[in-house]
Structure formats: structure tokens, C-alpha cells
Protein backbone atom coordinates (compact mmCIF):
# COMPACT_ATOMS: atom_id res chain seq x y z
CA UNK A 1 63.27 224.06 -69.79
CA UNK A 2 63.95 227.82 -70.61
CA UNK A 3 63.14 228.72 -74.05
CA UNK A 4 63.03 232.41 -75.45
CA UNK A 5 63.62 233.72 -78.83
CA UNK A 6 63.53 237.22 -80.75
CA UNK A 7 63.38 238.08 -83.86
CA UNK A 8 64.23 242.19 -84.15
CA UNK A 9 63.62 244.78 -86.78
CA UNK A 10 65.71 248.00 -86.53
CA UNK A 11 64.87 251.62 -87.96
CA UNK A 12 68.25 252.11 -89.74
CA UNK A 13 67.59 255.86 -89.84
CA UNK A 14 67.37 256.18 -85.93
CA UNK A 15 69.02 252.86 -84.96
CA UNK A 16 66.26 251.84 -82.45
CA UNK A 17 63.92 249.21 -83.01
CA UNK A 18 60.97 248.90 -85.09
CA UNK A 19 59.21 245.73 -84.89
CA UNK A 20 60.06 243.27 -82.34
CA UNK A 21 58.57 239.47 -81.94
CA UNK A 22 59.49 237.32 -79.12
CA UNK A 23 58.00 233.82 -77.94
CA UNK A 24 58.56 232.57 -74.88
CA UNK A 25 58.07 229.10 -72.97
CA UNK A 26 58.32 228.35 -69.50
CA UNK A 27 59.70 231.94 -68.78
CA UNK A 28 58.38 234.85 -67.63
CA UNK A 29 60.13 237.56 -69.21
CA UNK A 30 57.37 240.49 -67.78
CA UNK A 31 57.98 239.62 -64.08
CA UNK A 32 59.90 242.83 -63.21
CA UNK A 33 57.91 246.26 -64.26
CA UNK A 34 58.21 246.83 -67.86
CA UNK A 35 57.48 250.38 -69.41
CA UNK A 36 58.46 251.05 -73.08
CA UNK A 37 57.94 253.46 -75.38
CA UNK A 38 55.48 251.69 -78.30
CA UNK A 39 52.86 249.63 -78.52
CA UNK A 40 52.52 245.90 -77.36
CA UNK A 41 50.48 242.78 -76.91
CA UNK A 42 50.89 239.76 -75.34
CA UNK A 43 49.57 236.83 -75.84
CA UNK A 44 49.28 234.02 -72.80
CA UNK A 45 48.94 230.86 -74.68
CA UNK A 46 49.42 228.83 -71.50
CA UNK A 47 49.53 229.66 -68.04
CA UNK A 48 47.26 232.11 -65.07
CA UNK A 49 48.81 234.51 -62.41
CA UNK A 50 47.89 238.09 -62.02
CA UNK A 51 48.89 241.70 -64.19
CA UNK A 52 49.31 244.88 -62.59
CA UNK A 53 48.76 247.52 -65.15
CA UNK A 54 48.40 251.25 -64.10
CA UNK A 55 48.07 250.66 -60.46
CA UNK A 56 45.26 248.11 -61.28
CA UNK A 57 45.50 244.50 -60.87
CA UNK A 58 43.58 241.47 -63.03
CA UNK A 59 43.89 237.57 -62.99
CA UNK A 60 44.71 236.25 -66.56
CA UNK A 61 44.62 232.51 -67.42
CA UNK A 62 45.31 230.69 -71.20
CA UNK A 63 43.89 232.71 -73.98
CA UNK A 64 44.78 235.78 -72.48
CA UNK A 65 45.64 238.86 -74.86
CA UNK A 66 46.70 241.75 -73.34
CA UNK A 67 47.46 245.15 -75.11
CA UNK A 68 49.37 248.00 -73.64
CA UNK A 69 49.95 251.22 -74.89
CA UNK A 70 53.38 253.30 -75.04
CA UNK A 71 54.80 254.17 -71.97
CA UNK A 72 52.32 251.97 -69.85
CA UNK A 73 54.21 250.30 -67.12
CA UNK A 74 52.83 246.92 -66.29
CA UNK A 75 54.19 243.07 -64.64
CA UNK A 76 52.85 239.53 -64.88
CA UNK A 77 53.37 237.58 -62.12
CA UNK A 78 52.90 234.00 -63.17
CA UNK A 79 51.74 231.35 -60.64
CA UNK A 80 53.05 228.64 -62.86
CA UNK A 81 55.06 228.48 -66.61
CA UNK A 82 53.29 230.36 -69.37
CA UNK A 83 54.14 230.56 -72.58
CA UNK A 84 53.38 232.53 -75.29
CA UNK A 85 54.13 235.05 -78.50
CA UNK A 86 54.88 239.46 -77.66
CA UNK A 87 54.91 241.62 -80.23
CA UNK A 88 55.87 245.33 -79.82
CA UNK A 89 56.35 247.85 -82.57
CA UNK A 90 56.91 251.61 -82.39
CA UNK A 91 54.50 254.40 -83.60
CA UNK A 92 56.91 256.07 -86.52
CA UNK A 93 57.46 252.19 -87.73
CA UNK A 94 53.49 251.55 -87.74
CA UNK A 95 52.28 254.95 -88.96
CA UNK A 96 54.82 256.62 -91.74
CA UNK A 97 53.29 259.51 -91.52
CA UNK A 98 51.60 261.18 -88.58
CA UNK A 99 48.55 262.17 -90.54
CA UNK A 100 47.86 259.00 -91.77
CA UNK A 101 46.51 257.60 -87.87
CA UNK A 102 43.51 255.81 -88.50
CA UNK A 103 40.81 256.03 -85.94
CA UNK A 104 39.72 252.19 -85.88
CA UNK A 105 42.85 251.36 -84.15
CA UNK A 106 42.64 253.64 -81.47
CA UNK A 107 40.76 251.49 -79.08
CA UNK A 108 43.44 248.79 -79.11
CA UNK A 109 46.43 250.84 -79.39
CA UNK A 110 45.89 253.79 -77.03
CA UNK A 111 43.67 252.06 -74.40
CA UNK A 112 43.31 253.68 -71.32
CA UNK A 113 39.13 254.00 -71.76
CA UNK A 114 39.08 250.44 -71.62
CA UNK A 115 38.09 249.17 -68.31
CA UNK A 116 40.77 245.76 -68.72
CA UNK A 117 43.98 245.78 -70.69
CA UNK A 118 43.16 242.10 -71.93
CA UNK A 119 40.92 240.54 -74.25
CA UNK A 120 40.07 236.47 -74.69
CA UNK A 121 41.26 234.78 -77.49
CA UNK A 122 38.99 232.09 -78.50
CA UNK A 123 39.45 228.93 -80.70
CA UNK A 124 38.62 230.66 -83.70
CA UNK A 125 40.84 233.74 -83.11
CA UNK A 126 43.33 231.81 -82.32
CA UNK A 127 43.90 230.15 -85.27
CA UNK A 128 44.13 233.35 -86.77
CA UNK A 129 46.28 235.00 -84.79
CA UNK A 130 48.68 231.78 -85.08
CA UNK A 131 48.88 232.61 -89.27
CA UNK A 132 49.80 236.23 -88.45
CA UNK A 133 52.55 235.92 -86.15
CA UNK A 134 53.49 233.49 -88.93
CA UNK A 135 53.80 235.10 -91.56
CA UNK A 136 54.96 238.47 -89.80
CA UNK A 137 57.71 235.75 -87.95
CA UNK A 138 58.11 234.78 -92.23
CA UNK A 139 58.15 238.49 -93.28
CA UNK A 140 60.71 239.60 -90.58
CA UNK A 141 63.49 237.47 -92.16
CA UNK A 142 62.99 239.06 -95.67
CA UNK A 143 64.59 242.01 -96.39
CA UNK A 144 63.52 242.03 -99.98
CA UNK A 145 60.96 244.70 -101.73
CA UNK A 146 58.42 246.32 -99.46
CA UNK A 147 58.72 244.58 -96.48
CA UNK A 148 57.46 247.76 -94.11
CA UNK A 149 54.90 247.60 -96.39
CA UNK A 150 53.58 243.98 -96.17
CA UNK A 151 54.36 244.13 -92.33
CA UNK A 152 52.59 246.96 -91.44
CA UNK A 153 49.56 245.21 -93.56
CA UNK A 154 49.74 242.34 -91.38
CA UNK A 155 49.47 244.54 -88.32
CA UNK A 156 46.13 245.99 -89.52
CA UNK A 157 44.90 242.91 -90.09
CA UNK A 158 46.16 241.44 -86.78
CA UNK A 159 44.73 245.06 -85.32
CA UNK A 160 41.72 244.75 -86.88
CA UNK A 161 41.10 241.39 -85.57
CA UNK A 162 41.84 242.68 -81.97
CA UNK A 163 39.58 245.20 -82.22
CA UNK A 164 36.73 243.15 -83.14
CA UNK A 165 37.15 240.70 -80.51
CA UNK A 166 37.70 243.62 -78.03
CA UNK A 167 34.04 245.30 -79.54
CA UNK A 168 32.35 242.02 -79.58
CA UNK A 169 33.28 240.84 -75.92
CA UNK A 170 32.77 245.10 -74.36
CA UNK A 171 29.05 244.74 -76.41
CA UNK A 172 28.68 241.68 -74.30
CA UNK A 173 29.45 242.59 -70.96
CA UNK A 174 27.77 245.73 -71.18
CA UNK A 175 24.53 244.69 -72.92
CA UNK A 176 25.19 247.40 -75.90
CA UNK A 177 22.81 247.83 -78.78
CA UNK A 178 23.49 249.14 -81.80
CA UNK A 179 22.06 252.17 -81.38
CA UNK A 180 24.29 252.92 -78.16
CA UNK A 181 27.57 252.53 -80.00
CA UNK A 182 29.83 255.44 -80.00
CA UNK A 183 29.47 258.06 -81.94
CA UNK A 184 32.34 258.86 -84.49
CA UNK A 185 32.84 262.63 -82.43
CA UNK A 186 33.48 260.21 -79.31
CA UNK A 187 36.17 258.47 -80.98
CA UNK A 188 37.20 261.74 -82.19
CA UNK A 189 37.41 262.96 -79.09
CA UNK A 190 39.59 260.12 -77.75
CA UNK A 191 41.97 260.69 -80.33
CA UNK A 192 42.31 264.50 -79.43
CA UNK A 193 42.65 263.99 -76.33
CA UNK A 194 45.63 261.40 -76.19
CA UNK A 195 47.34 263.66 -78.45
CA UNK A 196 46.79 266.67 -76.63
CA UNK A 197 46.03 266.31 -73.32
CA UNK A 198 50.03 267.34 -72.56
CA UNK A 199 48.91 270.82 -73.53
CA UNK A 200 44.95 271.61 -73.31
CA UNK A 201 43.69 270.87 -70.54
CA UNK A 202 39.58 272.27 -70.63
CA UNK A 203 36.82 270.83 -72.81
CA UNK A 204 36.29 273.69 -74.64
CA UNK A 205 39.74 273.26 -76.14
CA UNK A 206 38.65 270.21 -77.62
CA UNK A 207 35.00 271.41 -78.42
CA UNK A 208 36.88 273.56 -80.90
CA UNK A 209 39.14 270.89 -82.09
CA UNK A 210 36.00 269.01 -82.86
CA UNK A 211 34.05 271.69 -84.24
CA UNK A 212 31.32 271.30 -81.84
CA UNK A 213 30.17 273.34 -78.79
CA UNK A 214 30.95 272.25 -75.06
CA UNK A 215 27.28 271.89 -74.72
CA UNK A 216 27.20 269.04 -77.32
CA UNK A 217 30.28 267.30 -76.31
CA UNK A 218 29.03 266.91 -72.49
CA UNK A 219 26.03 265.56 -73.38
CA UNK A 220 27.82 262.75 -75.65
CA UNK A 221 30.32 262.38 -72.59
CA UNK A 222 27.31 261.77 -70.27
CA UNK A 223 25.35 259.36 -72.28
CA UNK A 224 28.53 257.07 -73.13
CA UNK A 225 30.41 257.19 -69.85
CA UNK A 226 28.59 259.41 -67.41
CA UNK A 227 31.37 261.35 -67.17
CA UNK A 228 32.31 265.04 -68.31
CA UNK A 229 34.78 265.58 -70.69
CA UNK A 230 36.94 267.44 -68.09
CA UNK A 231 36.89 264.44 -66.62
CA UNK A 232 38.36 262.16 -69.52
CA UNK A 233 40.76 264.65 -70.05
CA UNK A 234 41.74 265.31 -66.22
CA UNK A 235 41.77 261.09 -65.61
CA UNK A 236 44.59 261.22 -68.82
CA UNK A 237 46.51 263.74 -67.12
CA UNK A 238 46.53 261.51 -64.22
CA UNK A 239 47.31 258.72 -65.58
CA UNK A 240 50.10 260.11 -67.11
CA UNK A 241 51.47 261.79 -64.32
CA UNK A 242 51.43 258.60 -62.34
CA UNK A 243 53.44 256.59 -64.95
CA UNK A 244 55.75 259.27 -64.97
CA UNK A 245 55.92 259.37 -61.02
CA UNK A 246 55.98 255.51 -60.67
CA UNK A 247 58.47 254.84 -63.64
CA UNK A 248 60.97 258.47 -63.30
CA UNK A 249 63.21 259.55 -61.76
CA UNK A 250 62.39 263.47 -62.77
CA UNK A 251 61.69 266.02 -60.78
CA UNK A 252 58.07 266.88 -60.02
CA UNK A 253 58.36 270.35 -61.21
CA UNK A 254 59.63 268.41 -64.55
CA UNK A 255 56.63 266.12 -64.65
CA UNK A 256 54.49 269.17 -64.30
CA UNK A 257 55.75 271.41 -67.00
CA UNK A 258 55.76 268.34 -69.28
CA UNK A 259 52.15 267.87 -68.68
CA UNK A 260 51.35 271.28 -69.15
CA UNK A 261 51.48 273.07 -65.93
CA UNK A 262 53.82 276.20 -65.70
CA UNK A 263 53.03 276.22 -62.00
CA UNK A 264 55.02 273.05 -59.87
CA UNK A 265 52.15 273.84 -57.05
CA UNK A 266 49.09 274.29 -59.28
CA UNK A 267 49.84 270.52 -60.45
CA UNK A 268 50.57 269.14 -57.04
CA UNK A 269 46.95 270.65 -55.97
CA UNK A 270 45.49 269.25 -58.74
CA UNK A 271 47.12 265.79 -58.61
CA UNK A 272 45.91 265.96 -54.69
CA UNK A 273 42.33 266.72 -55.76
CA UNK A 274 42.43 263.50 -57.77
CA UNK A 275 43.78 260.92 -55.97
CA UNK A 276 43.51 262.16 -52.49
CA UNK A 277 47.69 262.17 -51.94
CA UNK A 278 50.22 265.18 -53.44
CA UNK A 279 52.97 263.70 -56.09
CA UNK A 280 55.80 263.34 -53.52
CA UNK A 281 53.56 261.02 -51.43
CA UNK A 282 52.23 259.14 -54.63
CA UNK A 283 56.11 258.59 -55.41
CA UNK A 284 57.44 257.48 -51.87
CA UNK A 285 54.34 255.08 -51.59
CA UNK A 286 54.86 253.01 -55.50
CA UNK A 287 56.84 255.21 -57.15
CA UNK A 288 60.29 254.44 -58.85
CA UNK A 289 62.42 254.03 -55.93
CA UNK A 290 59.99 250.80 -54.92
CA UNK A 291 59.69 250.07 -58.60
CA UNK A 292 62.15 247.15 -57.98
């Protein structure tokens, strides 16, 4: 038995969605790539197989909880029936107002530090996460007084929950103490640099941003993730440009001036550097012409 249903919330002011919540049983509705602009989870309350996410592929069982960020392409490919509850919602429906972006939920929603795009959902979570979807299921079918309002509360909470889980089981597996947690200019800088890496492109861009000197900000880079921050900020750009390549059908010259290169060639050279193949290559090999 096939069983899927949706439950839709639409921006009136734009006419695209908002807030979208979909169960499904005995159907795998992720099995061709899937790449949309806003945020989503999913939530594999029965079933294994394998996600590829970014080029990167990871086994996922019951009690899975995966979180992808926008414009992420990713497919499940179940080796038997799973079921289970998505939830996507778009950035203008979650956050009103641009400045209001709160820094806690950066690690869940823009994810791409994270070393896996899933997190376990144990017995106790579960039963959480089983009253949200709930009451946002509830909530959805209520147009009456403040509904963004109360639904966008029960994301945070759902978020917040997430993000604890997330913290709790990273802390684990890399044997974190409290005084190695990041420091609040790291998640800074994570923030600045998923909203700007499209047009600054050197640390000392965002050593200014972050009212710090480069000096500083390598050294917090080094200790955290052994990495530079050129580095974080060239693996974005990367990342970016692969989605683009793998999910597109745009030009590379397009790709490139949308990532903040004036110069088609510059940005091939640099794409070569790191990952060992120029865009055209990277495209032929798993880009959108094999997407299917």
C-alpha cells in the first residue's frame, strides 16, 4: 500500500509555498534528485538504504533525521519501504525579517560544516518530535489569528530540539569538552560566510566583517577545524559551484559571475585547483545531463 499526504501553506503575497508537511508510507518520494530552494528535514521513521547528499554518500536506517539546506541536491535510495514525516519551509516564511536570523539555528539550517546531513532520533526525541509535527499538522489547518506566528514558534522549538541532539551526538563522537566548544566569532563567522561567500572571497573580508584581524580569525580556524579560513570560504564556493553544475543547466561563465568571478577562466582554474577536474569535466562526469 501507497500512502502519501500533504498538507501546504502558501505565501499569498508571492504565491509560492511557505510551509509544507508531507508523510509518507511505503513510498519513497526522494528517489529521484531533489534540490529546492528552502530548508528541509526528513525524518525516516522506518526503513535503511543509502543518501547521496553533495556528492557524498551515507547509510541511514529507522530514526534517521536528516536536514538539508536550500538548494542542496540530495536522493534516498531505499532498500525496502520507509516511512516517515518531511517538512520544508522557506527562509522569508521562517525569518520575517532578514535581520532578525538568529545564530542558534545556523548549524541545523545552513549545514554544510557538518560532517553528516543526519542526526539520530532517539526514544525520547521522538516523542517530541511526534507532538510537533502535531500540532504544526493542527496549526496548518487554522487560518485564524496569528497562525505564522504560532507556526514559526513551533519551528524554533522543533529547531531547537534538532540542534541539541545534533550538539549532543557531534560532542560525542568527537570527545569535545566544554572548553573546546566554539567560540561565538566561529559561529559568526559561519554565518558571514554563507551569506557572503557569493561576493568576498579572502579572509580578510570577513576579518573586517567580524571586527577582528586575519591573525585572530586563523588561529580560531586552526584550533576548531585545522583549517584556514580561506579554506571554509573556498570549500563554500565549491560547494556551491558544484550544486549549481550538477543541478543547472547555466552556462559556466553564468555560474562564475554568480559566484563572484568576473573572469569565466579565473573560476575554471580555481575550481581545477580544488577538485582536481575543470567545471566542464565536473558537469559531463555527474552533472545535470546524468542527473536523471
Amino acid at each position: 500500500m501507497i500512502n502519501q499526504s500533504d498538507l501546504t501553506l502558501i505565501n499569498h503575497q508571492t504565491g509560492e509555498f511557505a510551509l509544507k508537511l508531507t508523510s509518507f508510507e511505503d513510498n519513497n518520494p526522494f528517489k529521484d534528485i531533489q534540490c529546492q530552494d528552502c530548508f528541509t528535514f526528513i525524518w525516516i521513521k522506518d526503513g535503511l538504504g543509502k543518501v547521496n547528499a553533495d556528492f557524498n554518500e551515507y547509510d541511514f536506517e529507522a530514526g534517521s533525521l536528516f536536514n538539508f539546506s536550500r538548494n542542496q541536491p540530495y536522493k534516498l535510495t531505499a532498500e525496502v519501504p520507509v516511512k516517515g514525516i518531511a517538512i520544508y519551509f522557506h527562509f522569508d516564511f521562517f525569518y520575517i525579517y532578514r535581520h532578525q536570523r538568529e545564530l542558534q539555528f545556523n548549524e541545523v539550517l545552513d549545514n554544510h560544516l557538518y560532517p553528516s546531513p543526519f542526526t539520530r532520533v532517539d526514544n525520547k526525541e521522538s516523542g517530541v518530535l511526534k507532538i510537533l509535527f502535531k500540532q504544526i499538522e493542527a496549526e496548518m489547518q487554522n487560518s485564524e489569528l496569528a497562525q505564522h506566528e504560532l507556526l514559526v514558534s513551533y519551528l524554533k522549538i522543533f529547531l531547537i530540539a534538532v540542534s541539541r541532539l545534533k550538539q549532543e551526538q557531534q560532542s560525542k563522537n568527537t570527545r569535545l569538552t566544554k572548553s573546546a566548544k566554539e567560540p561565538f566569532i566561529l559561529q559568526k563567522l559561519k554565518t558571514a560566510i554563507e551569506e557572503n561567500f557569493r561576493t568576498k572571497h579572502s579572509s580578510g573580508d570577513y576579518a573586517e566583517l567580524l571586527h577582528t584581524s586575519p591573525k585572530v580569525l586563523a588561529k580560531i580556524t586552526k584550533t576548531h577545524f585545522n583549517k584556514t579560513p580561506s579554506c571554509l570560504i573556498n570549500e563554500r564556493i565549491i560547494t556551491e559551484a558544484k550544486r549549481k553544475l550538477h543541478t543547472q543547466c547555466k552556462k559556466v561563465k553564468e555560474i562564475a559571475y554568480e559566484l563572484g568571478f568576473e573572469d569565466e577562466y579565473y573560476f575554471s582554474r580555481f575550481f581545477k585547483l580544488n577538485t582536481g577536474v575543470t567545471p566542464q569535466i565536473f558537469r559531463e562526469q555527474v552533472g545535470y545531463r546524468r542527473a536523471g
